[in-house]
C-alpha atoms as a PDB file:
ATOM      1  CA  UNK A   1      10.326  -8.728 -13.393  1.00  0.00           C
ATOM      2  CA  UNK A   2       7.435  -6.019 -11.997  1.00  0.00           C
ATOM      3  CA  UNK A   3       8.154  -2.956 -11.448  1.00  0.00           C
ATOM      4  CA  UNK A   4       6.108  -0.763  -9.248  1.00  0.00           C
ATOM      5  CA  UNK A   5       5.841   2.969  -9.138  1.00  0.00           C
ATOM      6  CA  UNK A   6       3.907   5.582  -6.658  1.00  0.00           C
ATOM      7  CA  UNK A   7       2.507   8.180  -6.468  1.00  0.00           C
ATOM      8  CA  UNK A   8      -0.085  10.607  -4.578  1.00  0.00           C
ATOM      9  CA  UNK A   9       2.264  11.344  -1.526  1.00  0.00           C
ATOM     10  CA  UNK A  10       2.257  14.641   0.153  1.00  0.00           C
ATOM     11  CA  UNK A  11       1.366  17.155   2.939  1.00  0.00           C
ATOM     12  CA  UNK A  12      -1.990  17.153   4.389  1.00  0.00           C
ATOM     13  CA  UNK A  13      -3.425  18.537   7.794  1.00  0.00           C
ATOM     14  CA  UNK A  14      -5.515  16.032  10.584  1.00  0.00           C
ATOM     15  CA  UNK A  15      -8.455  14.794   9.337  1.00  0.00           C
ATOM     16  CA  UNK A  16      -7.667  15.014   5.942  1.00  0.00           C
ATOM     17  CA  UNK A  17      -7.247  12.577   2.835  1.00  0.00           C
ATOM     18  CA  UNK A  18      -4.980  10.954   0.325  1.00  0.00           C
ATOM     19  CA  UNK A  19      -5.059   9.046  -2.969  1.00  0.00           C
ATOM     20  CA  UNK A  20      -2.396   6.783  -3.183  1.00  0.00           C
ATOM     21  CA  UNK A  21      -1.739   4.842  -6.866  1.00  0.00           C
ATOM     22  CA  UNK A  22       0.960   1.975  -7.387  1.00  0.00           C
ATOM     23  CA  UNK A  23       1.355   1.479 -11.027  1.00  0.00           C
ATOM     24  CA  UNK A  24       3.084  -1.850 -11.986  1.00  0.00           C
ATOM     25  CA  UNK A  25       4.810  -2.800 -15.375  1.00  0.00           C
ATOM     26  CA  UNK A  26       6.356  -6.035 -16.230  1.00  0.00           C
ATOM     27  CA  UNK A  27       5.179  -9.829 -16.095  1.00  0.00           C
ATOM     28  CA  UNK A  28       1.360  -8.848 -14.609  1.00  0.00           C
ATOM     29  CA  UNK A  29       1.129 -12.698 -13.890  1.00  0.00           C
ATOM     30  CA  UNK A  30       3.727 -11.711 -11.138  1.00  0.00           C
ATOM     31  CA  UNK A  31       0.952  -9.180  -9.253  1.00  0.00           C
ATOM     32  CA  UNK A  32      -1.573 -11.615  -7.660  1.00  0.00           C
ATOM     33  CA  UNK A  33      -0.824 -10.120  -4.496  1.00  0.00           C
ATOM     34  CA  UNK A  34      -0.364  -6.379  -3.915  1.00  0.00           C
ATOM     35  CA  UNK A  35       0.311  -4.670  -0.763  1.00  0.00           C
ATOM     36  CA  UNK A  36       0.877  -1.277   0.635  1.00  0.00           C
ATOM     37  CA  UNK A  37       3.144  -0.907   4.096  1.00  0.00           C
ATOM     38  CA  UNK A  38       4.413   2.183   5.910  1.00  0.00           C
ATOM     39  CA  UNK A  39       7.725   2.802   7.808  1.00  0.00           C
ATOM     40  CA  UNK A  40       8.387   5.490   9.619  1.00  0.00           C
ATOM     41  CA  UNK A  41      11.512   7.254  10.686  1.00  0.00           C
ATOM     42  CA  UNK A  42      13.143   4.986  13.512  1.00  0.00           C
ATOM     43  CA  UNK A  43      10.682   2.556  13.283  1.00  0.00           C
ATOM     44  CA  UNK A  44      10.412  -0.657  11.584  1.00  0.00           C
ATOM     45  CA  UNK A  45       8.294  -1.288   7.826  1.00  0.00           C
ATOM     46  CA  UNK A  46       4.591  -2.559   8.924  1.00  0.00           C
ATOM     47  CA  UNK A  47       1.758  -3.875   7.065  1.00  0.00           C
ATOM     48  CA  UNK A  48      -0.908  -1.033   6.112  1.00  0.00           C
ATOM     49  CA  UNK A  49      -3.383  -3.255   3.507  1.00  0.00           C
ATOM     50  CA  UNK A  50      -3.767  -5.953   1.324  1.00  0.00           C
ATOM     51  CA  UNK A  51      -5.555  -6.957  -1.933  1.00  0.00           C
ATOM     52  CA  UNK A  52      -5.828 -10.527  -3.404  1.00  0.00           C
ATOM     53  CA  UNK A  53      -5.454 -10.924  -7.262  1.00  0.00           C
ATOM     54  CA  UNK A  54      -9.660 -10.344  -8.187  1.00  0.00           C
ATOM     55  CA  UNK A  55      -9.810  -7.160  -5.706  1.00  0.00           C
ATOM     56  CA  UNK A  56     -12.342  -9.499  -3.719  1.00  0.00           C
ATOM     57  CA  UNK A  57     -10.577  -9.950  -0.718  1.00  0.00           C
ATOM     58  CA  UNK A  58      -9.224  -6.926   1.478  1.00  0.00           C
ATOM     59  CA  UNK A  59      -7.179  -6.973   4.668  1.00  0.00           C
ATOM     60  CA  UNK A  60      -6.143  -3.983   6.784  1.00  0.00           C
ATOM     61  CA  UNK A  61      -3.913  -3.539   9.863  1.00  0.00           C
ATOM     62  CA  UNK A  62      -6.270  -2.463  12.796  1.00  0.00           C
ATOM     63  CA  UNK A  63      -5.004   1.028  12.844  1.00  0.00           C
ATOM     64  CA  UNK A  64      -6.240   2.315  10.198  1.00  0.00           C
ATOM     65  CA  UNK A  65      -9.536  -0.215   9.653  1.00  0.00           C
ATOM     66  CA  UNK A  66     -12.467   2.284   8.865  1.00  0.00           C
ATOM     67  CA  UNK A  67     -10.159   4.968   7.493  1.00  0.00           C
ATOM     68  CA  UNK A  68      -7.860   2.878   4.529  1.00  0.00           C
ATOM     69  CA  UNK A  69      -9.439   1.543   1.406  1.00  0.00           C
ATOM     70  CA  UNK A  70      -7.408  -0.916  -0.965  1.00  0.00           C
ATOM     71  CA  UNK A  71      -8.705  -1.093  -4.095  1.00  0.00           C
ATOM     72  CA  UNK A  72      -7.080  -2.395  -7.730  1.00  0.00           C
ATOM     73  CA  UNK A  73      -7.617  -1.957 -11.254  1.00  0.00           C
ATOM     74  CA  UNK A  74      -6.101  -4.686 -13.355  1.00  0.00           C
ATOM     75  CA  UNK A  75      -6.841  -2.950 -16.251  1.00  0.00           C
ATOM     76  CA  UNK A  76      -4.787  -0.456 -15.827  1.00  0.00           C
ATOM     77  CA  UNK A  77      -2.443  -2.452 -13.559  1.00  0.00           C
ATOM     78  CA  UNK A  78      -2.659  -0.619 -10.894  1.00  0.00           C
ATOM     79  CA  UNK A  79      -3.539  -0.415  -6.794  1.00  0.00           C
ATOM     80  CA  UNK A  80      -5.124   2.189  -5.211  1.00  0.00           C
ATOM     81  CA  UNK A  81      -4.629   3.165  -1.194  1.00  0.00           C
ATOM     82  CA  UNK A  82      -7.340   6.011  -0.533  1.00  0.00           C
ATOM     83  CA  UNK A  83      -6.650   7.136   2.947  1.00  0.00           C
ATOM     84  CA  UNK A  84      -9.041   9.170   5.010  1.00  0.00           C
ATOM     85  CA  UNK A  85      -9.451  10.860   8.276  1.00  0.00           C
ATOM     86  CA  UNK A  86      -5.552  10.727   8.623  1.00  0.00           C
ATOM     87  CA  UNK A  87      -3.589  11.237  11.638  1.00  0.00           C
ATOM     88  CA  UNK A  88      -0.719  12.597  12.321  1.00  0.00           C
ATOM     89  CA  UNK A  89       0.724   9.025  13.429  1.00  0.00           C
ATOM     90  CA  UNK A  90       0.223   8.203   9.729  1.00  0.00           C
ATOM     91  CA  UNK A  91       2.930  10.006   8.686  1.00  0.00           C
ATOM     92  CA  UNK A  92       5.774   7.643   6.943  1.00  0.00           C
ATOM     93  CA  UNK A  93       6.659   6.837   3.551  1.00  0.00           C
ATOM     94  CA  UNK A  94       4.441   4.415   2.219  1.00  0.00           C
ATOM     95  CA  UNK A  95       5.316   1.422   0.180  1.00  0.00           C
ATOM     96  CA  UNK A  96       4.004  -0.377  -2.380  1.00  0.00           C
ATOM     97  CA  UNK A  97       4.705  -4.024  -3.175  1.00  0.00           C
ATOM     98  CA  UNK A  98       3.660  -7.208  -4.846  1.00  0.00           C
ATOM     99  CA  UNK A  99       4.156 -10.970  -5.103  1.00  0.00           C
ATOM    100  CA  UNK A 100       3.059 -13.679  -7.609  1.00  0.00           C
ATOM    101  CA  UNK A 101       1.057 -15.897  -4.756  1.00  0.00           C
ATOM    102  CA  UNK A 102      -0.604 -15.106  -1.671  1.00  0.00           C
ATOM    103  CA  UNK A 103       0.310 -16.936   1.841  1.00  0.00           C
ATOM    104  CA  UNK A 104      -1.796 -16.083   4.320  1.00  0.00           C
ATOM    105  CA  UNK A 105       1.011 -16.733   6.702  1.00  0.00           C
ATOM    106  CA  UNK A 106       3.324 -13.740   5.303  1.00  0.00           C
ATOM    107  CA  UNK A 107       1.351 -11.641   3.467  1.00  0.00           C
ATOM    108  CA  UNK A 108       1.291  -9.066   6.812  1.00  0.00           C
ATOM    109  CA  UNK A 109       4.953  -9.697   6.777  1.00  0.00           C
ATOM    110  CA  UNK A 110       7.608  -7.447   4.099  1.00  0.00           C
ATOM    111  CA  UNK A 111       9.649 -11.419   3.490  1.00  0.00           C
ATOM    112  CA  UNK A 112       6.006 -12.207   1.395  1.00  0.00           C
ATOM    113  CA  UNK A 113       6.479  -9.913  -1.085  1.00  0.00           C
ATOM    114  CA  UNK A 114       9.022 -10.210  -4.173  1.00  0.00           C
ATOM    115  CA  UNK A 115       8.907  -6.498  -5.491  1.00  0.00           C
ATOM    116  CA  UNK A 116       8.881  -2.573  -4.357  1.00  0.00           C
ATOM    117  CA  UNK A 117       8.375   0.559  -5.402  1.00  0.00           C
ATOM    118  CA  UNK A 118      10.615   3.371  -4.499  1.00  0.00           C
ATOM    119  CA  UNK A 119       8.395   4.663  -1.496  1.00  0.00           C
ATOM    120  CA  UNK A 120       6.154   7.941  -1.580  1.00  0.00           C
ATOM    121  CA  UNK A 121       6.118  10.927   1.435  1.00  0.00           C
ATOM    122  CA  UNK A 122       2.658  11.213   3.929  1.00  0.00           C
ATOM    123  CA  UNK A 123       2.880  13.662   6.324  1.00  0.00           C
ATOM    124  CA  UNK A 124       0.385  14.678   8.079  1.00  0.00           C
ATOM    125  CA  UNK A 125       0.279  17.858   9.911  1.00  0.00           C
ATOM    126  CA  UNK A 126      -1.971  18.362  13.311  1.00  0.00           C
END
């Protein structure tokens, strides 16, 4: 079992930025993939960013390419989402979840990963 806790969530205006952090306890052999997705209100859960196991490979949804940075520290168990430049169509609560393999044919997809956190608030104000 992994469990998987965020924080970092809040209220910032256009243009701003945010630090996300995903904390994960449990079987750490279970976190070779770790993910961050967004859903919100009326809309369906989609894929924000990806990190594979070493932190060496990175994948982004186009939206937010050049603004997003995944990053992990397996030290401390943990993934980081620092978002920048935000928009107000960034608002949603944001996700954080993991899986003990990576398929690169569902990791963009919520059905690839095993485990979730509890979701943290972004809202950003124009």
């Amino acid at each position: 079992q992994v469990q998987l806790v965020e924080s970092g969530g809040g209220l910032v205006q256009a243009g701003g930025s945010l630090r996300l952090s995903c904390a994960a306890s449990g079987r750490a052999s279970s976190t070779y993939l770790m993910g961050w997705f967004r859903q919100a209100p009326g809309k369906e859960r989609e894929f924000v960013a990806a990190i594979s196991k070493s932190g060496g490979s990175t994948y982004y949804t186009d939206s937010v390419k050049g603004r997003y940075t995944i990053s992990r520290d397996n030290v401390k168990s943990t993934v980081y989402l620092q978002m920048n430049s935000l928009e107000p169509e960034d608002t949603a609560v944001y996700y954080c979840a993991t899986n003990d393999f990576f398929n690169t044919l569902t990791y963009k997809s919520p059905a690839g990963y095993k485990y979730w956190g509890q979701g943290t608030q972004v809202t950003v104000s124009s």
